[in-house]
Structure formats: structure tokens, C-alpha cells
C-alpha atoms as a PDB file:
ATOM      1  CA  UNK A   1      12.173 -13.616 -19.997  1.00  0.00           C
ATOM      2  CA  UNK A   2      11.388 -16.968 -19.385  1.00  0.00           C
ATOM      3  CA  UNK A   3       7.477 -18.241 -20.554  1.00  0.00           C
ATOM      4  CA  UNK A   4       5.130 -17.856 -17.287  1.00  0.00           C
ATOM      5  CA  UNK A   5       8.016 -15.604 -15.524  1.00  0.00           C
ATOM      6  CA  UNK A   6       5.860 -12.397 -16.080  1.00  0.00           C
ATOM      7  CA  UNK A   7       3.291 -13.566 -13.407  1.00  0.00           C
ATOM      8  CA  UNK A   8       6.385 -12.681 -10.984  1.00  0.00           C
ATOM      9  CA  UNK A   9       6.735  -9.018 -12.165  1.00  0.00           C
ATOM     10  CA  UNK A  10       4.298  -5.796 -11.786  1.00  0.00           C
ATOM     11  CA  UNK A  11       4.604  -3.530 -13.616  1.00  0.00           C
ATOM     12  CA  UNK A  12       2.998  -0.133 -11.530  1.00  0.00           C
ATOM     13  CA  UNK A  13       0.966   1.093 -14.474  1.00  0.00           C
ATOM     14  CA  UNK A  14      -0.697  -2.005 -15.411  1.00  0.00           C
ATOM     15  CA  UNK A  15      -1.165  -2.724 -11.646  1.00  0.00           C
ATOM     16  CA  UNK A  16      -2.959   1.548 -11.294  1.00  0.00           C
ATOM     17  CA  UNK A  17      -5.524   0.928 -13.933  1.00  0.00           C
ATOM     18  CA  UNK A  18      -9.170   0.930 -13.007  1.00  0.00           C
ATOM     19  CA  UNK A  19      -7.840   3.537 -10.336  1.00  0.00           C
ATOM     20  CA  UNK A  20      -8.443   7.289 -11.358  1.00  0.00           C
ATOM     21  CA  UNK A  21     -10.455  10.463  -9.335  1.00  0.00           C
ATOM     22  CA  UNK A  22     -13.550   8.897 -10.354  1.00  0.00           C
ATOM     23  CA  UNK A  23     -13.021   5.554  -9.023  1.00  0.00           C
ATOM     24  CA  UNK A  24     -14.040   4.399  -6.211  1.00  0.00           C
ATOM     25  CA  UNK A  25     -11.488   1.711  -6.053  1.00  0.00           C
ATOM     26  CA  UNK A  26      -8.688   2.829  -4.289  1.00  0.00           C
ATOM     27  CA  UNK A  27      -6.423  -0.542  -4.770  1.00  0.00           C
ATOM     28  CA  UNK A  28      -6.147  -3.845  -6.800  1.00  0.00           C
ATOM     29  CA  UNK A  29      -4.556  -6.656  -5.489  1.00  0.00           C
ATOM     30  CA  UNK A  30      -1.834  -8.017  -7.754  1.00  0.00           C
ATOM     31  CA  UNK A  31      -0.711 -11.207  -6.169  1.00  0.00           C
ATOM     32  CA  UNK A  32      -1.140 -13.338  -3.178  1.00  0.00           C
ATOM     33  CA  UNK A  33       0.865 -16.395  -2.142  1.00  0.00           C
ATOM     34  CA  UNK A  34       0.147 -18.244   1.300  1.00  0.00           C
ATOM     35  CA  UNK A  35      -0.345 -15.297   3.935  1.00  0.00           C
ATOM     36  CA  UNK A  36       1.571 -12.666   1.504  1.00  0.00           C
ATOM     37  CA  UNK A  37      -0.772 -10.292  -0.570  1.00  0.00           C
ATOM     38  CA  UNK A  38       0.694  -7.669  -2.912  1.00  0.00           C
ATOM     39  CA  UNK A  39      -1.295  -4.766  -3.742  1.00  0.00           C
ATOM     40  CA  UNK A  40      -0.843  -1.749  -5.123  1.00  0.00           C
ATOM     41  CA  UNK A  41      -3.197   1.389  -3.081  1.00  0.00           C
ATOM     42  CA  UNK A  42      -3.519   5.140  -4.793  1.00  0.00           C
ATOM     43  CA  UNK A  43      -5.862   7.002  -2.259  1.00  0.00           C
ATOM     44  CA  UNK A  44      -7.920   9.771  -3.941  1.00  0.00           C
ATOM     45  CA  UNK A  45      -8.843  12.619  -1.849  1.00  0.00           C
ATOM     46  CA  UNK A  46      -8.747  11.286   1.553  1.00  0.00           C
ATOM     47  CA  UNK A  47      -7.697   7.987   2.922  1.00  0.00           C
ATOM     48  CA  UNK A  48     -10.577   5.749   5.123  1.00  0.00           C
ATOM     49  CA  UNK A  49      -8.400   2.845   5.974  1.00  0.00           C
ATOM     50  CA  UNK A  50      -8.804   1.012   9.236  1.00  0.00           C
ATOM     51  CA  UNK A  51      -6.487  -0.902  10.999  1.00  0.00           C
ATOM     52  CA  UNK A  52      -5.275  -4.102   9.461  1.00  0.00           C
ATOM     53  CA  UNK A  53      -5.460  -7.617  11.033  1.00  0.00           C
ATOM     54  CA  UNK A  54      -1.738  -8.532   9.219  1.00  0.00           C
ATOM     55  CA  UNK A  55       1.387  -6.499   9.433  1.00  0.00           C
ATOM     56  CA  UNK A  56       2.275  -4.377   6.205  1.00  0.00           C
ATOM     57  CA  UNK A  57       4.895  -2.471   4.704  1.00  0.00           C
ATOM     58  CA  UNK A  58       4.206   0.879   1.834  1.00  0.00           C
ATOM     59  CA  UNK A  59       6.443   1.700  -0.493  1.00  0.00           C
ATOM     60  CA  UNK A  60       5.868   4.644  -1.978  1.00  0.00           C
ATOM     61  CA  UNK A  61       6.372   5.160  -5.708  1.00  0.00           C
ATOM     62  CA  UNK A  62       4.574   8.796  -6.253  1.00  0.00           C
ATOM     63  CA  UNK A  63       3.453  11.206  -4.524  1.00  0.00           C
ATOM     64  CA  UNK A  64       4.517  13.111  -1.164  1.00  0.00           C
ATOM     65  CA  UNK A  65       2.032  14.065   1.722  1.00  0.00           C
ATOM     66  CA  UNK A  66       2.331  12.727   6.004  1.00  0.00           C
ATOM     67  CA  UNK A  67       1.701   9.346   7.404  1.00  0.00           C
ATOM     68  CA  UNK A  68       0.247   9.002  10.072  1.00  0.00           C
ATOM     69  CA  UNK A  69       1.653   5.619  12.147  1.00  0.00           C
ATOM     70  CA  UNK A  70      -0.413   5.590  15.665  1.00  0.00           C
ATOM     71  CA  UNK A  71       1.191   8.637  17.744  1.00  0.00           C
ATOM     72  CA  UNK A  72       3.432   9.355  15.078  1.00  0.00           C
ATOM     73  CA  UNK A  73       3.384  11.836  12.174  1.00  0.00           C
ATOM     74  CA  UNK A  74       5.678  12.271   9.549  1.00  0.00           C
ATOM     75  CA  UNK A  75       6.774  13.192   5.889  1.00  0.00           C
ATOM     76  CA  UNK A  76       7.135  10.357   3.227  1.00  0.00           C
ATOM     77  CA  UNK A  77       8.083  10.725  -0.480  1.00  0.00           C
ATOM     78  CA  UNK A  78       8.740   8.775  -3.666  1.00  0.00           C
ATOM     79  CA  UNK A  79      11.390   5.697  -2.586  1.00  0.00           C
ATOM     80  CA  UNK A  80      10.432   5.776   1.166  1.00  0.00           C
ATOM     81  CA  UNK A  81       9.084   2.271   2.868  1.00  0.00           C
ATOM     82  CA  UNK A  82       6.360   2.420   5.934  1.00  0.00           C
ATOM     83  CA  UNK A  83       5.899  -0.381   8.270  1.00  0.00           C
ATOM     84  CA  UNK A  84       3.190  -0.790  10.502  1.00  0.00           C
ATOM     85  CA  UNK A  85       2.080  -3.297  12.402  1.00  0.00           C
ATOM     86  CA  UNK A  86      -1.297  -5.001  12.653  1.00  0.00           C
ATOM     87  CA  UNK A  87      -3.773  -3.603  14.044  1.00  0.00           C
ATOM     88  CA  UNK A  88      -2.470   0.027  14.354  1.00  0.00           C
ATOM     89  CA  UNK A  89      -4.518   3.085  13.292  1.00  0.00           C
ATOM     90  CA  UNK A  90      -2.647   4.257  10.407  1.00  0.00           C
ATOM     91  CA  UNK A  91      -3.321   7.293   7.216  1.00  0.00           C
ATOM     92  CA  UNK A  92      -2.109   9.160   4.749  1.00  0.00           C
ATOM     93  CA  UNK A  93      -2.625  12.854   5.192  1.00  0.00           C
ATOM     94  CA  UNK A  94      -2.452  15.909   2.906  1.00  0.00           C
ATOM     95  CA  UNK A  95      -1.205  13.943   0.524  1.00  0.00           C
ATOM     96  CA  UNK A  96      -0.701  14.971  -3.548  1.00  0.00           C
ATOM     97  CA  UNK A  97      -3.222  13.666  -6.438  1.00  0.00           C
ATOM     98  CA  UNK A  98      -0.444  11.972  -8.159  1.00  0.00           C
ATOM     99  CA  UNK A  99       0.261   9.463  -4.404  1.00  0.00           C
ATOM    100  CA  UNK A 100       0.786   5.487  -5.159  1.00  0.00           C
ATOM    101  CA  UNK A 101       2.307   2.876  -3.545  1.00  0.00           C
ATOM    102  CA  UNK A 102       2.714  -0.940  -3.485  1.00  0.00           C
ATOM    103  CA  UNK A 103       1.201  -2.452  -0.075  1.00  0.00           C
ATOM    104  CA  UNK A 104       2.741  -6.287   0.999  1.00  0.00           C
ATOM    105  CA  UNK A 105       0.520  -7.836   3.966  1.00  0.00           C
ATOM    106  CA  UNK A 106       2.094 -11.171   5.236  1.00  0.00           C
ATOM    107  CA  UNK A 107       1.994 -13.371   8.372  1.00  0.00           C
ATOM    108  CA  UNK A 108      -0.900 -14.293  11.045  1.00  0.00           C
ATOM    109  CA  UNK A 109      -3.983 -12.383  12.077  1.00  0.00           C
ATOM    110  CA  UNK A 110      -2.207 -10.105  14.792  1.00  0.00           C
ATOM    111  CA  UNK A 111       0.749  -9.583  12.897  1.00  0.00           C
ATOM    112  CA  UNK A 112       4.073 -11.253  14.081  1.00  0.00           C
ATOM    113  CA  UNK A 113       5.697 -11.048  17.028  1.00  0.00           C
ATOM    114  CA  UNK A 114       9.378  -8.987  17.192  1.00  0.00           C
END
């Protein structure tokens, strides 16, 4: 690997520590670059987001439970992607102590327009 190359490369276990059941931290923010912020998000009993001003996508590594995606409702698992856009009441429901994901915001306050 090329000197400096690791700062493009996030690892998930590195990126989980400092969040456990005790924690009240629920993500850590990995990178950013312009409008795009990579996080990675590991809810611990219940999940108090609020909407979002940017659009974002999930990508679940672990864990299996329901998403809800304004009037929608359904299953994820480990590989699945969730997009929602900004500003769109959004949760993860009955979902298993082991749940993790990476979480990429990007573009304008608003989100972007289809």
C-alpha cells in the first residue's frame, strides 16, 4: 500500500471503537471531503435520529432488524444499502445488539434534486 493511502480505507472495527452498550456515542465520523461525510452509526437499544438536512445512503454490515423510510417499513440485513432522502423521518426498529452500518451524507442542504 502506498505511504498516506491508508487515510482512503476504513477498516469497520477501527471505525466501531468508542461505540459499545455503554456508550453513549452511537457514531464516529471517519472522513469528510467537500459535502461528503463518511460515518460509521451502531444504534444501541433504540434509534433517536431525526431527519437529516443532506441525502444519505446505509449500508449495513451487521445486524438485521426494520427500517423505517417515511410510510414505508421493511426488513434489512447484513449487505443491504438504504437511501433516503433529506429531510425524511427515518429509524431503525427492532433491530439486533450486534446492528452497524457505514452512513455517506453528500450534496446541498435539501438533498439533491432527481
Amino acid at each position: 500500500m502506498p505511504e498516506g493511502s491508508e487515510r482512503f480505507h476504513w477498516p469497520l472495527g477501527p471505525a466501531l471503537s468508542g461505540i459499545s452498550p455503554e456508550s453513549t456515542l452511537r457514531s464516529n465520523t471517519v472522513f469528510t471531503h467537500g459535502t461528503l461525510r463518511l460515518l460509521v452509526y451502531a444504534p444501541r437499544g433504540d434509534d433517536p435520529q431525526q431527519p437529516h438536512d443532506q441525502d444519505e445512503v446505509y449500508v449495513i454490515q451487521t445486524g438485521t432488524g426494520w427500517f423505517v423510510n417515511g410510510a414505508d417499513r421493511h426488513r434489512f440485513g447484513p449487505g443491504d444499502s438504504l437511501f433516503v432522502p433529506a429531510g425524511v423521518e427515518h429509524r431503525f426498529e427492532e433491530f439486533s445488539d450486534d446492528l452497524s452500518m457505514w452512513v455517506v451524507f453528500w450534496g446541498p442542504d435539501g438533498g439533491e434534486s432527481a
